[in-house]
C-alpha atoms as a PDB file:
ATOM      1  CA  UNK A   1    -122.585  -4.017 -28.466  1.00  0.00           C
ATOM      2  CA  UNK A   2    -118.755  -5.651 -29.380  1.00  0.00           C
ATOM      3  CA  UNK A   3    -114.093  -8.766 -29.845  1.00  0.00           C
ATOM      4  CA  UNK A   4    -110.375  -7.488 -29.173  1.00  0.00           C
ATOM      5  CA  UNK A   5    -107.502  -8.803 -30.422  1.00  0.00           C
ATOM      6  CA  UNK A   6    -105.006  -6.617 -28.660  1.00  0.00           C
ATOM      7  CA  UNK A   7    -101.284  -5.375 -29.932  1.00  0.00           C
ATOM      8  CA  UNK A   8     -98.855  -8.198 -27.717  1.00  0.00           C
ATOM      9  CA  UNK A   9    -101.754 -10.292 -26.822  1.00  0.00           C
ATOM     10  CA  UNK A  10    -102.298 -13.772 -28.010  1.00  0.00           C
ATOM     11  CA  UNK A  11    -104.140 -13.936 -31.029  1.00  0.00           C
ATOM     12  CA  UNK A  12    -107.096 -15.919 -31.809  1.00  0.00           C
ATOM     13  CA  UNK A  13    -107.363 -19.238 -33.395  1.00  0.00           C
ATOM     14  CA  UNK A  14    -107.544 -17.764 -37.096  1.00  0.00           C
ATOM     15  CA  UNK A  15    -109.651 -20.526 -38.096  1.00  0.00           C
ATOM     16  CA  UNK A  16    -112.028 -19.089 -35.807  1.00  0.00           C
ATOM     17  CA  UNK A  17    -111.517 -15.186 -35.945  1.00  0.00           C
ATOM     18  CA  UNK A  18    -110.615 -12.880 -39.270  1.00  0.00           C
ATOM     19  CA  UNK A  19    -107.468 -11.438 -39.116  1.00  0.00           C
ATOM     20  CA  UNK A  20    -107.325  -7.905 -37.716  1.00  0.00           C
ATOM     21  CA  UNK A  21    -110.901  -8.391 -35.636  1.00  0.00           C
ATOM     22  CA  UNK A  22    -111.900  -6.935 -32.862  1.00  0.00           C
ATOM     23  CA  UNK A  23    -115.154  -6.504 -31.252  1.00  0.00           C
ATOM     24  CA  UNK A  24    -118.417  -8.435 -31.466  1.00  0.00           C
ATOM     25  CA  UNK A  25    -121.585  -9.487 -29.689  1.00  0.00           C
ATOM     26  CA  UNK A  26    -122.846 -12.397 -31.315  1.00  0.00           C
ATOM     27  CA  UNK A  27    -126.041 -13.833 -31.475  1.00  0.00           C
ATOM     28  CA  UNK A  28    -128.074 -16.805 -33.396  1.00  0.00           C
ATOM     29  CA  UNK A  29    -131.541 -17.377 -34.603  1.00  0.00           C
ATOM     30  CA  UNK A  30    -132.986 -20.404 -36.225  1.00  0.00           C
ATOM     31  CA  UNK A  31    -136.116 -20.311 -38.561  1.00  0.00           C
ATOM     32  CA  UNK A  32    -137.876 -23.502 -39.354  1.00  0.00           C
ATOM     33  CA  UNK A  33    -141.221 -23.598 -41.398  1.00  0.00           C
ATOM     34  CA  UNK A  34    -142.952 -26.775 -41.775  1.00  0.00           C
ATOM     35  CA  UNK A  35    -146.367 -27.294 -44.782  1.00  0.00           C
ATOM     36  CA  UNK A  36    -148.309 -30.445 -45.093  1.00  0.00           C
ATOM     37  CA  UNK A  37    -146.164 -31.608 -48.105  1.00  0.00           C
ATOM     38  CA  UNK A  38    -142.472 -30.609 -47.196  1.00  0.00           C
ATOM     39  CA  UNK A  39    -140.196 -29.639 -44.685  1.00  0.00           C
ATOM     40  CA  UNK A  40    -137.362 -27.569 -45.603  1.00  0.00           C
ATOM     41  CA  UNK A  41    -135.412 -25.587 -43.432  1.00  0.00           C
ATOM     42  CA  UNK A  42    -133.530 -21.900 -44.328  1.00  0.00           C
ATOM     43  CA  UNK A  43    -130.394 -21.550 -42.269  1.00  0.00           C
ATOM     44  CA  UNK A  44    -127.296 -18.938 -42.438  1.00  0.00           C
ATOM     45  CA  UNK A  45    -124.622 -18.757 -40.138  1.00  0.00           C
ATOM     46  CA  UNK A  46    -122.731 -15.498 -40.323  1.00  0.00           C
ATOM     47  CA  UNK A  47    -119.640 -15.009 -37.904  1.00  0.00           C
ATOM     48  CA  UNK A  48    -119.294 -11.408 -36.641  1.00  0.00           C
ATOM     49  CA  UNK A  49    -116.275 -10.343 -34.534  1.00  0.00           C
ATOM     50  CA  UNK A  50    -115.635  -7.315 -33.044  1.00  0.00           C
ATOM     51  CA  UNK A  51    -112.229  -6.431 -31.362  1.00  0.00           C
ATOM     52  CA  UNK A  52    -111.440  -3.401 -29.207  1.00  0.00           C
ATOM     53  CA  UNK A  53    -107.581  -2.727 -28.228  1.00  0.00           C
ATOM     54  CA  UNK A  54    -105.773  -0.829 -25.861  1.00  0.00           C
ATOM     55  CA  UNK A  55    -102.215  -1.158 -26.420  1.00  0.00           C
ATOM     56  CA  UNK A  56    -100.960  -0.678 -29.922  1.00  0.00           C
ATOM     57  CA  UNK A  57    -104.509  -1.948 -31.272  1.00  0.00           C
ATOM     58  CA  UNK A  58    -105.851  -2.334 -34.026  1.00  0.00           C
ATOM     59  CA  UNK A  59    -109.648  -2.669 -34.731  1.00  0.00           C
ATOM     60  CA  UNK A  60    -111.275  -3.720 -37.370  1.00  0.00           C
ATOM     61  CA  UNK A  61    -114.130  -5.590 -37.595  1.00  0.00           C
ATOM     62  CA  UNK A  62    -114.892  -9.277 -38.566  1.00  0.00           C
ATOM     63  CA  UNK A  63    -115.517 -10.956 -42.419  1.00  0.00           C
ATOM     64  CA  UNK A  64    -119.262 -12.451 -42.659  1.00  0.00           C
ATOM     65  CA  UNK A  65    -119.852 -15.986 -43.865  1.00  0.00           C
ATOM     66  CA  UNK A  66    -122.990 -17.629 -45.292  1.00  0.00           C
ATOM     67  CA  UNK A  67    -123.837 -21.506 -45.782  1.00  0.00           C
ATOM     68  CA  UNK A  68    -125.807 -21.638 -48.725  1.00  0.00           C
ATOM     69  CA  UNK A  69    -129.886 -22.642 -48.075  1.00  0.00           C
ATOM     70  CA  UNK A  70    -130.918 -26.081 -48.332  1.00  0.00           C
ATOM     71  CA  UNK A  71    -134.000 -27.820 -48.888  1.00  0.00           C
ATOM     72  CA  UNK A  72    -135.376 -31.373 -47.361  1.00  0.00           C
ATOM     73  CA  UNK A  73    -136.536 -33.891 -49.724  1.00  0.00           C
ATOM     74  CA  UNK A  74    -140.017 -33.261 -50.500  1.00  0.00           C
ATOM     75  CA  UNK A  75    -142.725 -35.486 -50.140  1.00  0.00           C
ATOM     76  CA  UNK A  76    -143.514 -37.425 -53.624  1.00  0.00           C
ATOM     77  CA  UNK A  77    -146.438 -35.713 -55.719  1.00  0.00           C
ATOM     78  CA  UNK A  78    -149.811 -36.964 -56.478  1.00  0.00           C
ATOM     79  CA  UNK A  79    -150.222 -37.635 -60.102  1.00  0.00           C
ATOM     80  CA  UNK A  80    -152.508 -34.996 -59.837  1.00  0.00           C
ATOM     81  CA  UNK A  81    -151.048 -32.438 -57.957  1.00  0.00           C
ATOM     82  CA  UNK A  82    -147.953 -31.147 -59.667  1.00  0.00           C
ATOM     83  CA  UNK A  83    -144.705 -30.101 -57.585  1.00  0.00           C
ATOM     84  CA  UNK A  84    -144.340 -26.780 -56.827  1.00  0.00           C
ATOM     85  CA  UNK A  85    -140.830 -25.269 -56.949  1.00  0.00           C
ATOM     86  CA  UNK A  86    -140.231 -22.432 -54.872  1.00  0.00           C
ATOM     87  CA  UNK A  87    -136.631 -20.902 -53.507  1.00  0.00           C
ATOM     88  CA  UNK A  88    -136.558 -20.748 -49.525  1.00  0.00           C
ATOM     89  CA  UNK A  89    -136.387 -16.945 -48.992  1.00  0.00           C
ATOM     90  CA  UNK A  90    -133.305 -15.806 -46.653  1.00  0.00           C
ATOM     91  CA  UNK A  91    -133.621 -14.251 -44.190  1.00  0.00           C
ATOM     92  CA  UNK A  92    -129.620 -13.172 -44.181  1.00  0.00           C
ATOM     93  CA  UNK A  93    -129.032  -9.424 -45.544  1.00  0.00           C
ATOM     94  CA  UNK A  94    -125.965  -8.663 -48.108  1.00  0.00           C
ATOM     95  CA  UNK A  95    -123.473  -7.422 -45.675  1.00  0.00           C
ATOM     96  CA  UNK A  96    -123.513  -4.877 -43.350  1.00  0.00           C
ATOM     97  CA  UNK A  97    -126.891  -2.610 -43.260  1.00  0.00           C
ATOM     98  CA  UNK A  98    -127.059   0.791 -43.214  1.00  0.00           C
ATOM     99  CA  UNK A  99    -129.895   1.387 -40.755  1.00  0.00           C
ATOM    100  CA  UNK A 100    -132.707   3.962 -41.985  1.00  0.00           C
ATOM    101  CA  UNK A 101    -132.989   6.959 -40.796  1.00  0.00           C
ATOM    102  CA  UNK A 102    -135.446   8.072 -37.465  1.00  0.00           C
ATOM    103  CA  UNK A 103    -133.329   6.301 -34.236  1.00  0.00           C
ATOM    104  CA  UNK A 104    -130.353   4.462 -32.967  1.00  0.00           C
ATOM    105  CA  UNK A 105    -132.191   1.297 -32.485  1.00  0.00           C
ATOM    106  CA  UNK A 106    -134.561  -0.366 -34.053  1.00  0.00           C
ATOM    107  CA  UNK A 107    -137.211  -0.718 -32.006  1.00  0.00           C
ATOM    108  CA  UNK A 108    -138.683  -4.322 -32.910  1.00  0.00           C
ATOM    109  CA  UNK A 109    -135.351  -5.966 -32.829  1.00  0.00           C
ATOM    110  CA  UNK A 110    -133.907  -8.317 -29.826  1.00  0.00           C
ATOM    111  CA  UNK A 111    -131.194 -10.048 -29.109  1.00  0.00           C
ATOM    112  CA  UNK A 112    -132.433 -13.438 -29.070  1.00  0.00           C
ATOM    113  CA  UNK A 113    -129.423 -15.645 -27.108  1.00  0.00           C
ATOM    114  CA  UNK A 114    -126.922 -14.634 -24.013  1.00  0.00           C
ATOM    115  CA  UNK A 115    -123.495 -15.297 -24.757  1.00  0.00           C
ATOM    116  CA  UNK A 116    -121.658 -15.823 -22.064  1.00  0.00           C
ATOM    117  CA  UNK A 117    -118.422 -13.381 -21.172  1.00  0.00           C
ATOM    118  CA  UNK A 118    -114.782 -14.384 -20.686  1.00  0.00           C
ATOM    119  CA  UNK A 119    -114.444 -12.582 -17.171  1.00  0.00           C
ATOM    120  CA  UNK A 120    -111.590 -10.274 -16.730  1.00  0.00           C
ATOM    121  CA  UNK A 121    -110.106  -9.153 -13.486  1.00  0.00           C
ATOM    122  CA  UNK A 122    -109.539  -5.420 -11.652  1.00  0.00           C
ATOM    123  CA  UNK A 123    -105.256  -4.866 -10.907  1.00  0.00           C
ATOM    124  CA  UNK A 124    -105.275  -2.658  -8.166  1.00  0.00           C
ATOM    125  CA  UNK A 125    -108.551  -1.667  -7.064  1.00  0.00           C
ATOM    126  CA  UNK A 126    -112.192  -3.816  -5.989  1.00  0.00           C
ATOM    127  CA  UNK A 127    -114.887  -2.510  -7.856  1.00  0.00           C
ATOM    128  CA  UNK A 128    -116.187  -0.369 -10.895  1.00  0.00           C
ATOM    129  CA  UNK A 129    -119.753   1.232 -11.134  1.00  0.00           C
ATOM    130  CA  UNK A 130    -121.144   4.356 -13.549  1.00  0.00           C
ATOM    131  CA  UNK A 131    -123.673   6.376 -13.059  1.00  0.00           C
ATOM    132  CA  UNK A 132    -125.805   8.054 -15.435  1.00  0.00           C
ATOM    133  CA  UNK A 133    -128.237  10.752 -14.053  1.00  0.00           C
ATOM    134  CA  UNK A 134    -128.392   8.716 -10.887  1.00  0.00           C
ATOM    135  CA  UNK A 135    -128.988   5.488 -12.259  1.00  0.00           C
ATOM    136  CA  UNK A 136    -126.105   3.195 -11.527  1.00  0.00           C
ATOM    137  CA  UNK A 137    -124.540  -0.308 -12.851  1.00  0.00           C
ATOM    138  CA  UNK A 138    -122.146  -2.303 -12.189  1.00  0.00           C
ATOM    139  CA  UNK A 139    -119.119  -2.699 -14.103  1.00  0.00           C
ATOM    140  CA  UNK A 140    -117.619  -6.410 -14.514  1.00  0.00           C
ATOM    141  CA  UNK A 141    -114.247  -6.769 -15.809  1.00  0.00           C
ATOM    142  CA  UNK A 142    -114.042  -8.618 -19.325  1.00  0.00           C
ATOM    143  CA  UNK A 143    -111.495  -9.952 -21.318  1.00  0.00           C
ATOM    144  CA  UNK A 144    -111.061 -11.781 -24.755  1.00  0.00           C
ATOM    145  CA  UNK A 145    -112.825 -15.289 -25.101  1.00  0.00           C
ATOM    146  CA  UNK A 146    -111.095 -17.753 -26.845  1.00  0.00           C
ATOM    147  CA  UNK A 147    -112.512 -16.836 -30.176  1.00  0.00           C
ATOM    148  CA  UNK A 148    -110.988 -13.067 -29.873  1.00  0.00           C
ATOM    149  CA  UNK A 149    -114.823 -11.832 -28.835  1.00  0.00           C
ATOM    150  CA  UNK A 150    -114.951  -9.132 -26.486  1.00  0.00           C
ATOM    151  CA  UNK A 151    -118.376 -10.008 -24.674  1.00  0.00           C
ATOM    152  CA  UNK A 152    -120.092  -7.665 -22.243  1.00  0.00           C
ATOM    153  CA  UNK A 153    -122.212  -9.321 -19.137  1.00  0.00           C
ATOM    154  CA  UNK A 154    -125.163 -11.179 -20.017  1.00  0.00           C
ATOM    155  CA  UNK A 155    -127.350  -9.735 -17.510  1.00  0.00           C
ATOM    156  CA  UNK A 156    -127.967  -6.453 -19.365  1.00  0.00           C
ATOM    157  CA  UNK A 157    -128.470  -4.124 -16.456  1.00  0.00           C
ATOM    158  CA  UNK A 158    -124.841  -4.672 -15.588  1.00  0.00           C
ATOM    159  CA  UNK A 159    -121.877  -3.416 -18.139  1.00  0.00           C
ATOM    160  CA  UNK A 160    -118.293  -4.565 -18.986  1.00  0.00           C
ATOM    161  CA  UNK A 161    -115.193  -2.892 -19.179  1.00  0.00           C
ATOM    162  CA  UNK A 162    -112.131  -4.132 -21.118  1.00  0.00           C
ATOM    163  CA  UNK A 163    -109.551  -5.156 -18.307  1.00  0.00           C
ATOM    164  CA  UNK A 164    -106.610  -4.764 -20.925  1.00  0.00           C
ATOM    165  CA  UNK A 165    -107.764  -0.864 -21.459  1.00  0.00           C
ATOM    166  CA  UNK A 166    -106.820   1.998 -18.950  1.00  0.00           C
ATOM    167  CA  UNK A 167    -108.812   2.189 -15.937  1.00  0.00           C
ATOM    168  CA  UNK A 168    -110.886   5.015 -16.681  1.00  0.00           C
ATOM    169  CA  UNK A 169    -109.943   8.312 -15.096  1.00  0.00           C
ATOM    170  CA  UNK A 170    -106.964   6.739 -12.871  1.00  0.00           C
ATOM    171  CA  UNK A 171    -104.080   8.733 -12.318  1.00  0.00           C
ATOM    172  CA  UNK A 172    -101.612   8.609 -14.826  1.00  0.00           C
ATOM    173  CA  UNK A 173    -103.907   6.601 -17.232  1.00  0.00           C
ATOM    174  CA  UNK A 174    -102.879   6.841 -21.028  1.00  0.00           C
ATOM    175  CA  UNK A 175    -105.100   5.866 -24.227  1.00  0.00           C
ATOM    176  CA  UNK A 176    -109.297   4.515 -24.479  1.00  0.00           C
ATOM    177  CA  UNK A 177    -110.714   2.935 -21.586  1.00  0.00           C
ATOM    178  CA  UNK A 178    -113.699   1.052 -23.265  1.00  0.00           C
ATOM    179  CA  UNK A 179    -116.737   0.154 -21.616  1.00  0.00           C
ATOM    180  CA  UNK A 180    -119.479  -1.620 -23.231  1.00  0.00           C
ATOM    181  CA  UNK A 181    -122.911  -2.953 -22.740  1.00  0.00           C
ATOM    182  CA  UNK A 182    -125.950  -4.933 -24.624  1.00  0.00           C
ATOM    183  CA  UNK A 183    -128.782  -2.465 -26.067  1.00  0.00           C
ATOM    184  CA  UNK A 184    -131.209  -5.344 -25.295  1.00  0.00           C
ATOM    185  CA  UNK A 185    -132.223  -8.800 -24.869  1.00  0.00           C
ATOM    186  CA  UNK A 186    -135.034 -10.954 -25.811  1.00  0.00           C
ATOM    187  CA  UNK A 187    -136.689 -11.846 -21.759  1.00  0.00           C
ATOM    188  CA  UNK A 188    -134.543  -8.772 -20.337  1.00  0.00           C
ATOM    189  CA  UNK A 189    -135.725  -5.545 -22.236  1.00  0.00           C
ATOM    190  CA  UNK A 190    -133.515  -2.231 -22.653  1.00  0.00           C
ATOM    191  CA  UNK A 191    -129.699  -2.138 -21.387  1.00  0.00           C
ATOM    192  CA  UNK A 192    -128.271  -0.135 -19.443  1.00  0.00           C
ATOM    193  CA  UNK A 193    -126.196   0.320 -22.253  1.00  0.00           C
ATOM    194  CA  UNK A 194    -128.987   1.775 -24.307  1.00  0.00           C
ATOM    195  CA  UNK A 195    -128.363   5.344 -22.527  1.00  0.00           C
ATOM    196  CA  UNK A 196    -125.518   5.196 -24.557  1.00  0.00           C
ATOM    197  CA  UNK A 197    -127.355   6.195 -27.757  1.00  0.00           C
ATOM    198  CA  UNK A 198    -128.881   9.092 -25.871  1.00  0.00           C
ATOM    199  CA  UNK A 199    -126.438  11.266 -24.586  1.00  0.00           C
ATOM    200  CA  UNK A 200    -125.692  14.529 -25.530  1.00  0.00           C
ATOM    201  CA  UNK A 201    -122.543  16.110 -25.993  1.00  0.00           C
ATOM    202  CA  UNK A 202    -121.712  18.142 -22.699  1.00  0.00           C
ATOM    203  CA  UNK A 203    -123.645  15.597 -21.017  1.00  0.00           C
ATOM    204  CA  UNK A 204    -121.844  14.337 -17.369  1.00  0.00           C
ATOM    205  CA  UNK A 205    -121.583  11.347 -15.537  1.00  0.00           C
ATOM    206  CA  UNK A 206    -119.451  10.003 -13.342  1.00  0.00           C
ATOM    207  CA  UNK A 207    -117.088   5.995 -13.333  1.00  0.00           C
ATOM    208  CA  UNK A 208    -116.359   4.275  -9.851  1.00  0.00           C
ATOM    209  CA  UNK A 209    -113.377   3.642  -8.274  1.00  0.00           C
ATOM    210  CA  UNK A 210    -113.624   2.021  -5.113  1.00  0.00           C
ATOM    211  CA  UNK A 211    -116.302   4.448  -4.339  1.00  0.00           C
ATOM    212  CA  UNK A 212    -114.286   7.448  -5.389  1.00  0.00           C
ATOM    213  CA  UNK A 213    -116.042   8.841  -8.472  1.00  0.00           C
ATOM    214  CA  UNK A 214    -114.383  10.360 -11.498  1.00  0.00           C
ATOM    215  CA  UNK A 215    -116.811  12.879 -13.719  1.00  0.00           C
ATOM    216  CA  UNK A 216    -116.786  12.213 -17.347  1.00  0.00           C
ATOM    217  CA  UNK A 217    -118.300  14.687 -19.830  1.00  0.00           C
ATOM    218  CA  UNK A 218    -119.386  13.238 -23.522  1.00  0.00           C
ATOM    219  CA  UNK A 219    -117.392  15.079 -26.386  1.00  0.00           C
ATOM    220  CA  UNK A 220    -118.642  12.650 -29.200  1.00  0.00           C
ATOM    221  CA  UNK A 221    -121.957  12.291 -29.368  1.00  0.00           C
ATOM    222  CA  UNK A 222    -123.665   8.613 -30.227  1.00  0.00           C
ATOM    223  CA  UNK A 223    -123.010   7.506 -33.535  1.00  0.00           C
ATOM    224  CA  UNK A 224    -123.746   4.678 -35.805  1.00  0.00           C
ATOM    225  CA  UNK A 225    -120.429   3.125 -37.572  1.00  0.00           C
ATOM    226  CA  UNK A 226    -121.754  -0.096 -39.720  1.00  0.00           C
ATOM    227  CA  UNK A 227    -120.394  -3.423 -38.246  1.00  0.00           C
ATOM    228  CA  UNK A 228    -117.432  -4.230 -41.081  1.00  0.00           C
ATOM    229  CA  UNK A 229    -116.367  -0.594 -40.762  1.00  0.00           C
ATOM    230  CA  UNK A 230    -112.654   0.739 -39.843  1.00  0.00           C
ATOM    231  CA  UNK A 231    -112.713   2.662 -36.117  1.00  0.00           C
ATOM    232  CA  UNK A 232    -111.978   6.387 -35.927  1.00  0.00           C
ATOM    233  CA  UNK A 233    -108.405   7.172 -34.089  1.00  0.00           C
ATOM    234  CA  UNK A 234    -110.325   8.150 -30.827  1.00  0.00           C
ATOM    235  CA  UNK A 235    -111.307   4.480 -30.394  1.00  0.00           C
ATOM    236  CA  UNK A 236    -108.028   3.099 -30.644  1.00  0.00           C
ATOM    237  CA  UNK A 237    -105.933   5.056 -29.029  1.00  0.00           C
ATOM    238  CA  UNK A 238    -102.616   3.740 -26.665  1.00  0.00           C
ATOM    239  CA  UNK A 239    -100.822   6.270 -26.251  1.00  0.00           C
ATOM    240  CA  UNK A 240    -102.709   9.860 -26.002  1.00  0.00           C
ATOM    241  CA  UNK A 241    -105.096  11.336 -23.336  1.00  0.00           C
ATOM    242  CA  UNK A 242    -107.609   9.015 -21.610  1.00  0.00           C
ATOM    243  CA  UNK A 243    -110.780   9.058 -22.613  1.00  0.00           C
ATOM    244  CA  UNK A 244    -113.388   6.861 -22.017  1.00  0.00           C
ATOM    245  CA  UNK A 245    -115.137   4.697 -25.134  1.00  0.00           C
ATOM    246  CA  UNK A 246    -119.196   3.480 -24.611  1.00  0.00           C
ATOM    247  CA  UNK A 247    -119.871   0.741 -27.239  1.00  0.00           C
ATOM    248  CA  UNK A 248    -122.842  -0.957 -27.811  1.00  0.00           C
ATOM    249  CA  UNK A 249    -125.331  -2.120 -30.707  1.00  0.00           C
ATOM    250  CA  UNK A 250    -127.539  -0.400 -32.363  1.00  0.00           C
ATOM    251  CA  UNK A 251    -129.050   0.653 -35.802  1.00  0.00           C
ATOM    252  CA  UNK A 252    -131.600  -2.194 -37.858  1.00  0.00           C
ATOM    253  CA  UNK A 253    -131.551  -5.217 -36.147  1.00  0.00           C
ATOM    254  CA  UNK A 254    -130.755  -8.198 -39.252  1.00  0.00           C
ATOM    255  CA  UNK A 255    -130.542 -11.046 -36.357  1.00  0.00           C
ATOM    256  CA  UNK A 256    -128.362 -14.203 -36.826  1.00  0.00           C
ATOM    257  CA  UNK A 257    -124.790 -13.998 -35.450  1.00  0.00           C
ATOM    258  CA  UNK A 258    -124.668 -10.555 -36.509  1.00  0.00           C
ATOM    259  CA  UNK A 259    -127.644  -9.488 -34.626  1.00  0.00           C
ATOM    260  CA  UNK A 260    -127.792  -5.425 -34.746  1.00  0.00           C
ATOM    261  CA  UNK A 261    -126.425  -3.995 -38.511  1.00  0.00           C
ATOM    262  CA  UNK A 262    -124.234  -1.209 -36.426  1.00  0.00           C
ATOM    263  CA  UNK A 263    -122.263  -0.415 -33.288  1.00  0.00           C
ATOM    264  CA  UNK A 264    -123.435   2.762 -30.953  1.00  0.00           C
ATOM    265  CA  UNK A 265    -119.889   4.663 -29.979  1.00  0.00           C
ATOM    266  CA  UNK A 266    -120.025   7.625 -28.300  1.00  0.00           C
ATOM    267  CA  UNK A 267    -116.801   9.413 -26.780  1.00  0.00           C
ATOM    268  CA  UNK A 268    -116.540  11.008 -23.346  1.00  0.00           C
ATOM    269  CA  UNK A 269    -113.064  13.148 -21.754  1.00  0.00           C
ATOM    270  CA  UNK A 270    -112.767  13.362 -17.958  1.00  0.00           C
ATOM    271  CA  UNK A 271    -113.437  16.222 -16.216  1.00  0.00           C
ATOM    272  CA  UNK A 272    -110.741  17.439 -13.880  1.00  0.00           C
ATOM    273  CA  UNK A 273    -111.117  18.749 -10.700  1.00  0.00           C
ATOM    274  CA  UNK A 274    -110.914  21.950  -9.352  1.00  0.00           C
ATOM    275  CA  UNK A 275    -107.804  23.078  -7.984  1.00  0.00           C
ATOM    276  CA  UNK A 276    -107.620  23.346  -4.261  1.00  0.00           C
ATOM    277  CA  UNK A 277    -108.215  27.167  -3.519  1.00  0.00           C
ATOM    278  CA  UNK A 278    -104.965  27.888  -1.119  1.00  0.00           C
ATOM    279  CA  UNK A 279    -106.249  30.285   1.901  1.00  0.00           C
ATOM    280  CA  UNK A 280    -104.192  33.534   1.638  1.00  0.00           C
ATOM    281  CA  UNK A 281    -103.608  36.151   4.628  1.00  0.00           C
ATOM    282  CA  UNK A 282    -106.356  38.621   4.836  1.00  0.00           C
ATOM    283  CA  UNK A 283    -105.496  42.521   3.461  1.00  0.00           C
ATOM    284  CA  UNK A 284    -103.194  40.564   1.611  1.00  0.00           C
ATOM    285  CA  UNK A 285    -104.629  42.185  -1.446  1.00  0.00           C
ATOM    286  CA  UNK A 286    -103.523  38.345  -3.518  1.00  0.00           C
ATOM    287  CA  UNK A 287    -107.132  37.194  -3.147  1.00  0.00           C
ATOM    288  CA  UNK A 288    -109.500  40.320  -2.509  1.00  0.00           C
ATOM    289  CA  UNK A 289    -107.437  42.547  -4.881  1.00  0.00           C
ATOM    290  CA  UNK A 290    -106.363  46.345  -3.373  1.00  0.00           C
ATOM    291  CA  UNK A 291    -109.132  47.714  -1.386  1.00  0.00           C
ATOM    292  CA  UNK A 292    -110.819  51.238  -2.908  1.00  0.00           C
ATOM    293  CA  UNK A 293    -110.078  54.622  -2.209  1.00  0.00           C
ATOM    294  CA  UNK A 294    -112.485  56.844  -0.054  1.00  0.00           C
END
């Protein structure tokens, strides 16, 4: 899943991106069917765009368009074989899908083309990784493309994390951090990203520093928002408690530039450390309590 148009940042061309968009993975298919007497070729663009903020952001999600179908010229007709006349079917659903019920992800669908990411950079630090039950990926930072899209690495065993958004867990860090990840590609199989959809809340895992991990516990568990939808408060938070945000696609997959019907968000707190025990004087009686009687 994901196409941020950030509070202070430049904003997109608006020929290019709906106003108040902010995060989307886009993808394309073309279908072309050929017979013996015609050609005719069923197209639709639609243009999805996703936008995830950090600072003062608003999200909200992109506004579909469709070129109408068109049909070739048809071959002409033997005198006696009369034309046939027969609407292309589309292949282009009436906006956003509410995936049916019994998973996250439709299991048949696949994104079809790689769009490449705008890259981002780290402020401060070298490196990002996360681990889930000892599985790890790399984290790349990403930023906004010049169409406003928020695009996660192509290479789907690797994720991206917004370099406008907090740095997950960091001292002093305030608002979302937002990481996000493709489900799946067509050639590449399951995403990291795809153990997004199956956590559990109370679940742990643990975000890279440097090395120096931070544990994260999941508060929200997965769920589907339609693409076109408003996000809940959580996800665009500036200015309250970090938290960390895991986006990525899910739900019926409709293909085209929309690709998946719904984004995958689940919501995850960090866990704070224990507090150094300080070593006390024995027969103190502070840490042991006042010894018994005999």
């Amino acid at each position: 899943m994901s196409t941020i148009v950030p509070s202070g940042a430049s904003d997109p061309d608006p020929e290019h991106t709906p106003d108040n968009s902010e995060y989307a993975l886009e993808s394309h298919a073309d279908v072309a069917d050929e017979t013996a007497e015609r050609k005719r070729r069923p197209w639709w663009v639609a243009i999805a765009v996703l936008a995830i903020a950090l600072v003062l952001v608003q999200l909200a999600i992109y506004n579909f368009r469709n070129d109408s179908d068109r049909e070739e010229t048809a071959q002409e007709p033997s005198a006696t074989a009369p034309e046939e006349s027969q609407a292309p079917e589309s292949t282009k659903a009436d906006g956003p899908v509410v995936p049916t019920e019994g998973g996250y992800v439709d299991p048949e669908g696949a994104q079809e083309v790689p769009y490449e990411p705008a890259p981002g950079q780290f402020v401060g630090f070298e490196g990002m990784a996360m681990s889930v039950g000892g599985d790890i990926a790399a984290v790349d930072p990403v930023q906004l493309t010049d169409t406003g899209a928020l695009i996660p690495p192509s290479d789907v065993s690797r994720l991206g994390w917004y370099s406008a958004s907090a740095v997950p867990g960091a001292d002093g860090a305030v608002g979302s951090s937002v990481i996000t990840g493709h489900i799946n590609y067509q050639g590449q199989g399951a995403g990291y990203a795809a153990r997004f959809a199956n956590m559990n809340v109370g679940d742990e895992f643990e975000i890279y520093i440097d090395g120096t991990p931070q544990t994260f516990r999941v508060s929200k568990a997965p769920y589907r928002l339609p693409k076109g939808s408003d996000f809940p408060p959580e996800v665009n938070d500036s200015t309250g408690p970090n938290r960390l945000v895991l986006i990525t696609c899910g739900g019926q997959f409709v293909g085209g530039a929309l690709g998946y019907a719904d984004n995958i968000i689940t919501i995850a707190e960090p866990v704070a450390p224990a507090a150094p025990q300080v070593p006390q004087e024995p027969g103190s009686g502070e840490q042991y309590g006042d010894a018994p009687a005999y």
